[in-house]
Protein backbone atom coordinates (compact mmCIF):
# COMPACT_ATOMS: atom_id res chain seq x y z
CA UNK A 1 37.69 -157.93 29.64
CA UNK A 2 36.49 -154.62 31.20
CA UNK A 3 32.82 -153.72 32.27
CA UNK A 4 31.22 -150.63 30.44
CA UNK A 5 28.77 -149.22 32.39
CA UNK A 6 26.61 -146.41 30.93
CA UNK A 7 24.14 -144.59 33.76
CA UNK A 8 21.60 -141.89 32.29
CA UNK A 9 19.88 -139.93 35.14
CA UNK A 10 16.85 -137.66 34.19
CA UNK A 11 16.69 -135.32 37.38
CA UNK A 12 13.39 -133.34 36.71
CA UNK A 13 10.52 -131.75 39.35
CA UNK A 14 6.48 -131.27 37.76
CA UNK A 15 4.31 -129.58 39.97
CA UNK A 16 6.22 -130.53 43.01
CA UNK A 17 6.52 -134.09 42.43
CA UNK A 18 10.22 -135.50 41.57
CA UNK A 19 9.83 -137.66 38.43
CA UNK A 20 13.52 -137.96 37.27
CA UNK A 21 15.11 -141.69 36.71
CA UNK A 22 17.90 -143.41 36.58
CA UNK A 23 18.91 -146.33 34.26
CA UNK A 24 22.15 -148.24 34.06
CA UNK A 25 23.24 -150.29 30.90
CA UNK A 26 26.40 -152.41 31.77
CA UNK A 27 28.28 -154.60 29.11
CA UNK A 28 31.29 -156.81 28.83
CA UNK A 29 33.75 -154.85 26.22
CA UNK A 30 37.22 -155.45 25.40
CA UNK A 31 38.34 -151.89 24.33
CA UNK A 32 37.37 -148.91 23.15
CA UNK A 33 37.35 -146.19 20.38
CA UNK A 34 37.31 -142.43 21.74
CA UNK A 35 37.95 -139.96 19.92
CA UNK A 36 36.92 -136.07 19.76
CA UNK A 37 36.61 -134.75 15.98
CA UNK A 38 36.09 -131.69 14.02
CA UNK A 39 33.31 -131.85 11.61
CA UNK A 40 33.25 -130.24 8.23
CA UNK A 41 29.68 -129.42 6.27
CA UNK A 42 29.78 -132.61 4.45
CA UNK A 43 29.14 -136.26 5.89
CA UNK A 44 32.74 -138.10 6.54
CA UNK A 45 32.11 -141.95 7.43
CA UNK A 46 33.50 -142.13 11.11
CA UNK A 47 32.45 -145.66 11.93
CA UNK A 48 32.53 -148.89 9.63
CA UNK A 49 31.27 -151.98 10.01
CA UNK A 50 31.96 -155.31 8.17
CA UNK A 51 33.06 -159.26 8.04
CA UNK A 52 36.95 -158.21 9.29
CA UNK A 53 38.55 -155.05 11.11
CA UNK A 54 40.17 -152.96 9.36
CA UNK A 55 40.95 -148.76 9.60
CA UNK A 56 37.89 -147.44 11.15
CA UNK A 57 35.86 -150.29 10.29
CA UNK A 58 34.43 -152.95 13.20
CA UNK A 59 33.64 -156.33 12.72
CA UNK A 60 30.06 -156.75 12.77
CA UNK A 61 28.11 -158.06 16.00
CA UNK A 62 30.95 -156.64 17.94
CA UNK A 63 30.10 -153.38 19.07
CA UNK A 64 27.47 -153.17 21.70
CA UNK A 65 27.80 -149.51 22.19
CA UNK A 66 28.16 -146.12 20.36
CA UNK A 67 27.69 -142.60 21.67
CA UNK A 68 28.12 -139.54 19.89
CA UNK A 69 27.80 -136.30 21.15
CA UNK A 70 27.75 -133.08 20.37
CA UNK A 71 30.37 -130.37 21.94
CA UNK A 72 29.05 -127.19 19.94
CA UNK A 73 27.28 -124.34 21.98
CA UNK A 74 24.97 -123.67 18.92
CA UNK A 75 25.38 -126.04 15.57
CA UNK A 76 23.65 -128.81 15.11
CA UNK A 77 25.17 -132.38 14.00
CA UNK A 78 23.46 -134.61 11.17
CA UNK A 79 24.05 -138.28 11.79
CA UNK A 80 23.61 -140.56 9.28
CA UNK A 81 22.70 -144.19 9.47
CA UNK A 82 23.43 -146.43 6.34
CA UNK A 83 22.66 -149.85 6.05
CA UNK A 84 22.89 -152.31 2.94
CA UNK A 85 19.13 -151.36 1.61
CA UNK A 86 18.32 -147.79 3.24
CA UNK A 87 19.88 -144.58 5.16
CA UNK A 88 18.45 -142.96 7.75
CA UNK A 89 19.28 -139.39 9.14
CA UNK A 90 19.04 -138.05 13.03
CA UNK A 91 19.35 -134.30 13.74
CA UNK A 92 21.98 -133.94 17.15
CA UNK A 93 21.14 -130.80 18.81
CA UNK A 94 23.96 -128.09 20.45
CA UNK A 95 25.40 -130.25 23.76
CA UNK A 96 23.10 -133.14 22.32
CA UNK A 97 24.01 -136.71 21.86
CA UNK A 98 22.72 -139.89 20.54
CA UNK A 99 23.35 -143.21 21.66
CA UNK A 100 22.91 -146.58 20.22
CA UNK A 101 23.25 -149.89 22.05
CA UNK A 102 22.96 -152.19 19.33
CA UNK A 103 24.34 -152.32 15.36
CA UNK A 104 21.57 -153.43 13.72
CA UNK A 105 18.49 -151.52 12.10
CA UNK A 106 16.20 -150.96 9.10
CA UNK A 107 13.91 -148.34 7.94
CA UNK A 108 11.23 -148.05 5.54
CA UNK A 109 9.42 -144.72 4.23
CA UNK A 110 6.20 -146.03 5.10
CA UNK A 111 4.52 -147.23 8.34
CA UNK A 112 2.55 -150.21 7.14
CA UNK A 113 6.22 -152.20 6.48
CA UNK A 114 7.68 -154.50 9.13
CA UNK A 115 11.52 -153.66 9.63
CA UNK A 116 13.92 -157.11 9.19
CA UNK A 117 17.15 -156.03 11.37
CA UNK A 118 20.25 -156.10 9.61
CA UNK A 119 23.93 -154.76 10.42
CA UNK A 120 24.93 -151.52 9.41
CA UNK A 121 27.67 -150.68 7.06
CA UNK A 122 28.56 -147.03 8.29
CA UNK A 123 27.88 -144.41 10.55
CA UNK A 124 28.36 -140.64 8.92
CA UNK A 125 28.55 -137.05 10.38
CA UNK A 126 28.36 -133.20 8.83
CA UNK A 127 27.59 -130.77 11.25
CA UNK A 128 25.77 -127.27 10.42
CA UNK A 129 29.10 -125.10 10.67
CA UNK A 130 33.05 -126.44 11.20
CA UNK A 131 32.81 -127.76 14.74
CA UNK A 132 33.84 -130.94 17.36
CA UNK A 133 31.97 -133.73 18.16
CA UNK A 134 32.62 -136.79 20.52
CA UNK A 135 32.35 -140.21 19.83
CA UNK A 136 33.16 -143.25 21.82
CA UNK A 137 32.67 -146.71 20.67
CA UNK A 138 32.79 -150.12 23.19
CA UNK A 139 33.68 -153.25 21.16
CA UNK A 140 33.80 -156.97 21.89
């Protein structure tokens, strides 16, 4: 058993006053899954989850963290989220990254329906032009 600890650190000054922060996530995790990739133009499923591991895929409830980040100076990544019932998409900037702390979602194309949380299934990337992202995955 290993601790992950994650520490984000906003350093910013407004008119003279500092208002940057510091959080800190830490998490028990048993190993991890880091790997640096190049992208092509169409989405590739990089992450799996399911009932049993298998090649790429993660048993579900057992990964308590995921970053991906972006190494290109200039393209942009699209990430895309797919559960059982919907898919969402998340645009990574150039030297952007995403992070999620949890497997579970759900997403609705209105704003008047109330989300029920469910596992994903995948986790898919394309990128703007042929370039290298990072991802790094802590599992239980």
């Amino acid at each position: 058993m290993a601790t992950l600890t994650v520490t984000i650190t906003e350093a910013v000054t407004l008119n003279g006053v500092d208002r940057g922060v510091t959080n800190t996530l830490t998490t028990a995790i048993t190993g991890i899954d880091h790997r640096i990739l190049e992208l092509s133009t169409s989405f590739i499923e990089y992450i799996r989850f399911g009932a049993t591991v298998g090649a790429g895929t993660y048993k579900n409830t057992t990964v308590p963290y995921v970053r991906i980040t972006n190494l290109d100076s200039s393209a942009y990544l699209t990430v895309r989220l797919r559960g059982a019932d919907y898919t969402s998409f998340l645009k990574v900037p150039a030297k952007g990254s995403i992070l999620l702390t949890d497997q579970t979602m759900d997403a609705f194309g209105d704003i008047t329906s109330s989300g029920t949380l469910a596992n994903l299934v995948s986790i898919g990337i394309k990128t703007s032009v042929v370039s290298d992202a990072e991802i790094f995955v802590g599992v239980v």
